[in-house]
C-alpha atoms as a PDB file:
ATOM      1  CA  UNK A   1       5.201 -20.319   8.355  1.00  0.00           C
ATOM      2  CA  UNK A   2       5.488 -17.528   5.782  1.00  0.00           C
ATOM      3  CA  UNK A   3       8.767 -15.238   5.978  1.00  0.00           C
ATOM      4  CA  UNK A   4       6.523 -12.118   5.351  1.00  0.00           C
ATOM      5  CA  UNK A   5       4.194 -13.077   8.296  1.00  0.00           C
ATOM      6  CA  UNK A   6       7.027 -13.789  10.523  1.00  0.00           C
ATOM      7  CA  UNK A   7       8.526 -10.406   9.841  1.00  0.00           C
ATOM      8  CA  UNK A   8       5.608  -8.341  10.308  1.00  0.00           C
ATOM      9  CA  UNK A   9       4.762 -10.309  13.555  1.00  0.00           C
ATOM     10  CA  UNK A  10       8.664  -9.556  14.845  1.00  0.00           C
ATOM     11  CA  UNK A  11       8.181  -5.904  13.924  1.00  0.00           C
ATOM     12  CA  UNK A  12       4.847  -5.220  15.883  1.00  0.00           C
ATOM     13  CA  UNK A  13       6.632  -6.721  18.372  1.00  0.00           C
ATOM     14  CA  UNK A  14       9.243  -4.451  18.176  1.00  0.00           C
ATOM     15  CA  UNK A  15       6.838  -1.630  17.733  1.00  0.00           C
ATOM     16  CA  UNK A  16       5.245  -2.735  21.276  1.00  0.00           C
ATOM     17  CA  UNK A  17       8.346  -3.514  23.203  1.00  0.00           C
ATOM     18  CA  UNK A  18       9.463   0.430  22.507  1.00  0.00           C
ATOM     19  CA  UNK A  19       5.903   1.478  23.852  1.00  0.00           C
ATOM     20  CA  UNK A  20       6.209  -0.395  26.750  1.00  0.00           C
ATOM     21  CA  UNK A  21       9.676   0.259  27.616  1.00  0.00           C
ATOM     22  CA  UNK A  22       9.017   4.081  27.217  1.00  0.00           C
ATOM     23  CA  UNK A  23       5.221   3.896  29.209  1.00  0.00           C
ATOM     24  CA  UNK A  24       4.542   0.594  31.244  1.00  0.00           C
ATOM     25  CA  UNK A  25       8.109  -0.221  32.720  1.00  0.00           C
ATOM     26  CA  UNK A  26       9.125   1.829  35.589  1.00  0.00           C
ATOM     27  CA  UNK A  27      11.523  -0.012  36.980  1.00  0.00           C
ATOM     28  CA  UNK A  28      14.501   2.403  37.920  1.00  0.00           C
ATOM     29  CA  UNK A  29      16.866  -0.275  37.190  1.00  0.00           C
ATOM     30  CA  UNK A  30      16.226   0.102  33.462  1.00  0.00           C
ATOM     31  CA  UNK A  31      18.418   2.313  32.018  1.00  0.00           C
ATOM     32  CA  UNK A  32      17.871   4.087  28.837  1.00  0.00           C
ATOM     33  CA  UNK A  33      17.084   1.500  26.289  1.00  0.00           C
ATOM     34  CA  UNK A  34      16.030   1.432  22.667  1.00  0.00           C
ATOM     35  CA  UNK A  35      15.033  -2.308  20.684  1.00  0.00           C
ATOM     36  CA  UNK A  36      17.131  -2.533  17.712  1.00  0.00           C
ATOM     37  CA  UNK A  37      15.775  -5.130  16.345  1.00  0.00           C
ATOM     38  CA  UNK A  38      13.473  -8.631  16.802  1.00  0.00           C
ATOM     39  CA  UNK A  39      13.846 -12.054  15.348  1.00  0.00           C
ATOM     40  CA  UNK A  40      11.236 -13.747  15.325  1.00  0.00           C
ATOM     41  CA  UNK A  41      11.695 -17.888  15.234  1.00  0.00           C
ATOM     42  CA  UNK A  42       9.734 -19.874  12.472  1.00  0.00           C
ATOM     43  CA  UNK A  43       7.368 -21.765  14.322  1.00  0.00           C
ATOM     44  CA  UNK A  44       6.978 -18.549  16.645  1.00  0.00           C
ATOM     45  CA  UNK A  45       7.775 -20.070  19.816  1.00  0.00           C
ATOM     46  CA  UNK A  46      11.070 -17.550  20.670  1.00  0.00           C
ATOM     47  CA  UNK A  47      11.444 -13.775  19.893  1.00  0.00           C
ATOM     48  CA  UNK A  48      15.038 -12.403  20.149  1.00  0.00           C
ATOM     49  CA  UNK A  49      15.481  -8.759  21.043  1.00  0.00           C
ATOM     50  CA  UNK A  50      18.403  -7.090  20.276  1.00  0.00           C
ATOM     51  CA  UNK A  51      18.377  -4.184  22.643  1.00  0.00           C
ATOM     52  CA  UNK A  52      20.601  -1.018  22.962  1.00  0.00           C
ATOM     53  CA  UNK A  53      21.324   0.097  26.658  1.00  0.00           C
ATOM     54  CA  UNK A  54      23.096   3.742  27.019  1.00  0.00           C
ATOM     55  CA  UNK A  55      25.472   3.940  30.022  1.00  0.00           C
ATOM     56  CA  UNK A  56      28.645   1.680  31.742  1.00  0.00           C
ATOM     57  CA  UNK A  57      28.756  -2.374  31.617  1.00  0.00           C
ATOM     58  CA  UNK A  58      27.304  -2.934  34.797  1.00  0.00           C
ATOM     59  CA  UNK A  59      24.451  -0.773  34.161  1.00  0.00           C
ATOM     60  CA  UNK A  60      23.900  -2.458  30.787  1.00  0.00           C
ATOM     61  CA  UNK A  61      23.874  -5.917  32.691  1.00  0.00           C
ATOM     62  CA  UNK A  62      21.662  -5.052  35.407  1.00  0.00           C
ATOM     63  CA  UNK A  63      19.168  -3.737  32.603  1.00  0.00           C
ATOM     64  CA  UNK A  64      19.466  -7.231  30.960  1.00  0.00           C
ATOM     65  CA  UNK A  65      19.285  -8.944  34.234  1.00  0.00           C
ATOM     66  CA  UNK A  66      15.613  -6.655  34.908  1.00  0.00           C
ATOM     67  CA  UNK A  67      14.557  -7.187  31.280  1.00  0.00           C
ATOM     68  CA  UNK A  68      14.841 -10.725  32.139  1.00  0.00           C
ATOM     69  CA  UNK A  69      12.742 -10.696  35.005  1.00  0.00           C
ATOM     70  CA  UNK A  70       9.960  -8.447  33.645  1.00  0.00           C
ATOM     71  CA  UNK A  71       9.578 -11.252  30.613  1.00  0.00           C
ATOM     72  CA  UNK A  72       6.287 -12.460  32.491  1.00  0.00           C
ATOM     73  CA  UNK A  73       5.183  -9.009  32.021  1.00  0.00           C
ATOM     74  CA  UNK A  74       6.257  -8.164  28.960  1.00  0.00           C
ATOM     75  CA  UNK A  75       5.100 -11.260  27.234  1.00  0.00           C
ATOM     76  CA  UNK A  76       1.718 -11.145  28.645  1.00  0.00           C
ATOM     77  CA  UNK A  77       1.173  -7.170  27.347  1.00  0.00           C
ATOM     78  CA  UNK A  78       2.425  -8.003  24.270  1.00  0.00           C
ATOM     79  CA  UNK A  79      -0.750 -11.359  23.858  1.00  0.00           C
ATOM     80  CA  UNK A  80      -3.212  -8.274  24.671  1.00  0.00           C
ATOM     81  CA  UNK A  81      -1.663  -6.310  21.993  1.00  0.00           C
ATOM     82  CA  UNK A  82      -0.843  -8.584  19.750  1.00  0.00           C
ATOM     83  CA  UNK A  83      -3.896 -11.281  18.681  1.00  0.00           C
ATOM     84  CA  UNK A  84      -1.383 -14.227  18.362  1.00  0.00           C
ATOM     85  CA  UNK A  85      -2.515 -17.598  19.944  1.00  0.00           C
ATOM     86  CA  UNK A  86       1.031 -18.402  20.897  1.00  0.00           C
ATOM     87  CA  UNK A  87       2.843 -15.688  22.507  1.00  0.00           C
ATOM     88  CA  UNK A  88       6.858 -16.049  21.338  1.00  0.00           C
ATOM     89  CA  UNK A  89       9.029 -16.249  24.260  1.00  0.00           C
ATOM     90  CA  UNK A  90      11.252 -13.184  24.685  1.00  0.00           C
ATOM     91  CA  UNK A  91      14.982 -13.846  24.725  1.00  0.00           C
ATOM     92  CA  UNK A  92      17.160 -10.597  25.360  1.00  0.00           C
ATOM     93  CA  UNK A  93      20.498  -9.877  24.142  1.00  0.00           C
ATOM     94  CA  UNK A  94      22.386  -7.010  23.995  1.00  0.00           C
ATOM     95  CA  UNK A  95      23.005  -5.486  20.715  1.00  0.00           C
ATOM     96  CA  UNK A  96      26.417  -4.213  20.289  1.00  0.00           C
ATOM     97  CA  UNK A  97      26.710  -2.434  16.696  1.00  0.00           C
ATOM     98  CA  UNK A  98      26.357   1.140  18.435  1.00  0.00           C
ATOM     99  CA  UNK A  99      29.356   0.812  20.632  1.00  0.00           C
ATOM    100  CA  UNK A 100      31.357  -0.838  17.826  1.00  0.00           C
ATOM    101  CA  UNK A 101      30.042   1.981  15.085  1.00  0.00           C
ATOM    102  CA  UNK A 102      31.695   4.634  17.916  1.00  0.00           C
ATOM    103  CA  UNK A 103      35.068   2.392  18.221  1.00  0.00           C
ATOM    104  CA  UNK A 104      35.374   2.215  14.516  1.00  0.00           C
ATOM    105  CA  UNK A 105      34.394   6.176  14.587  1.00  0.00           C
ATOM    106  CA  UNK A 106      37.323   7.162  17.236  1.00  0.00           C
ATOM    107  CA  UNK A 107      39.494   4.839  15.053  1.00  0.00           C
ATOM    108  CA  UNK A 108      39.237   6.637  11.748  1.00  0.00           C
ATOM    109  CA  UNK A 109      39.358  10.313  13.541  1.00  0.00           C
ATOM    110  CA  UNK A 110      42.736   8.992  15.258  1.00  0.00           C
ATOM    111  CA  UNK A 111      43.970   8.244  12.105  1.00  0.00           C
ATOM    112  CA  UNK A 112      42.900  11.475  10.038  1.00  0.00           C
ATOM    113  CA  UNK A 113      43.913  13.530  12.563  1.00  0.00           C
ATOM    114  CA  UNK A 114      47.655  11.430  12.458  1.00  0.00           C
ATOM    115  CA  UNK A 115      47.484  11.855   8.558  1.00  0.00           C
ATOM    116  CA  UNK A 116      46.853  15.786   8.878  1.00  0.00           C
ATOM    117  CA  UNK A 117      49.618  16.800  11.573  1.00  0.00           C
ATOM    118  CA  UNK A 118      51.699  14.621   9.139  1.00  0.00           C
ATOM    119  CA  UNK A 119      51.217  16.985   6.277  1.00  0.00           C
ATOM    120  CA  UNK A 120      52.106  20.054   8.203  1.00  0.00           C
END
């Protein structure tokens, strides 16, 4: 299948997901979450979202844990939405790069603010 097909079918995806998450789920076990990013398999048959989850570990697992479960749901809003004749199945995982941005933030601020007391 064509790359340029498969990318614009993982970023309506994408486009969905964050409608969905923000109207249609109201699951209070859902935390705060934002969809980073989707890839979309080849033959279209799996859909990997990388998903960012504000808040402690275990809330960020028990999000992921109640993503999982609402997959029926998800997947079947997204075949109304979407006119595919296969519906991808959705695979969650978290997506890190936020928290390690921040680590790698705190890291460099440590470091300027050992460099400055150093001058003085």
């Amino acid at each position: 299948m064509s790359k340029v097909r498969t990318n614009r079918i993982a970023e309506q995806i994408k486009k969905e997901l964050g409608f969905l998450f923000q109207r249609e789920l109201k699951d209070p076990r859902i935390g705060f979450v934002t969809v980073m990013g989707v890839e979309v398999s080849s033959d279209l048959s799996q859909a990997k979202i990388f998903v960012s989850v504000m808040g402690s570990e275990e809330e960020k697992k028990e999000t992921l844990k109640t993503l999982e479960k609402a997959q029926g749901f998800l997947r079947s809003e997204i075949g109304k939405r979407i006119e595919l004749r296969h519906v991808p199945e959705l695979i969650f995982k978290l997506d890190t790069s936020i928290d390690y941005g921040d680590r790698i933030e705190r890291i460099l601020s440590g470091l300027k603010e050992e460099k400055s007391h150093e001058k003085s």
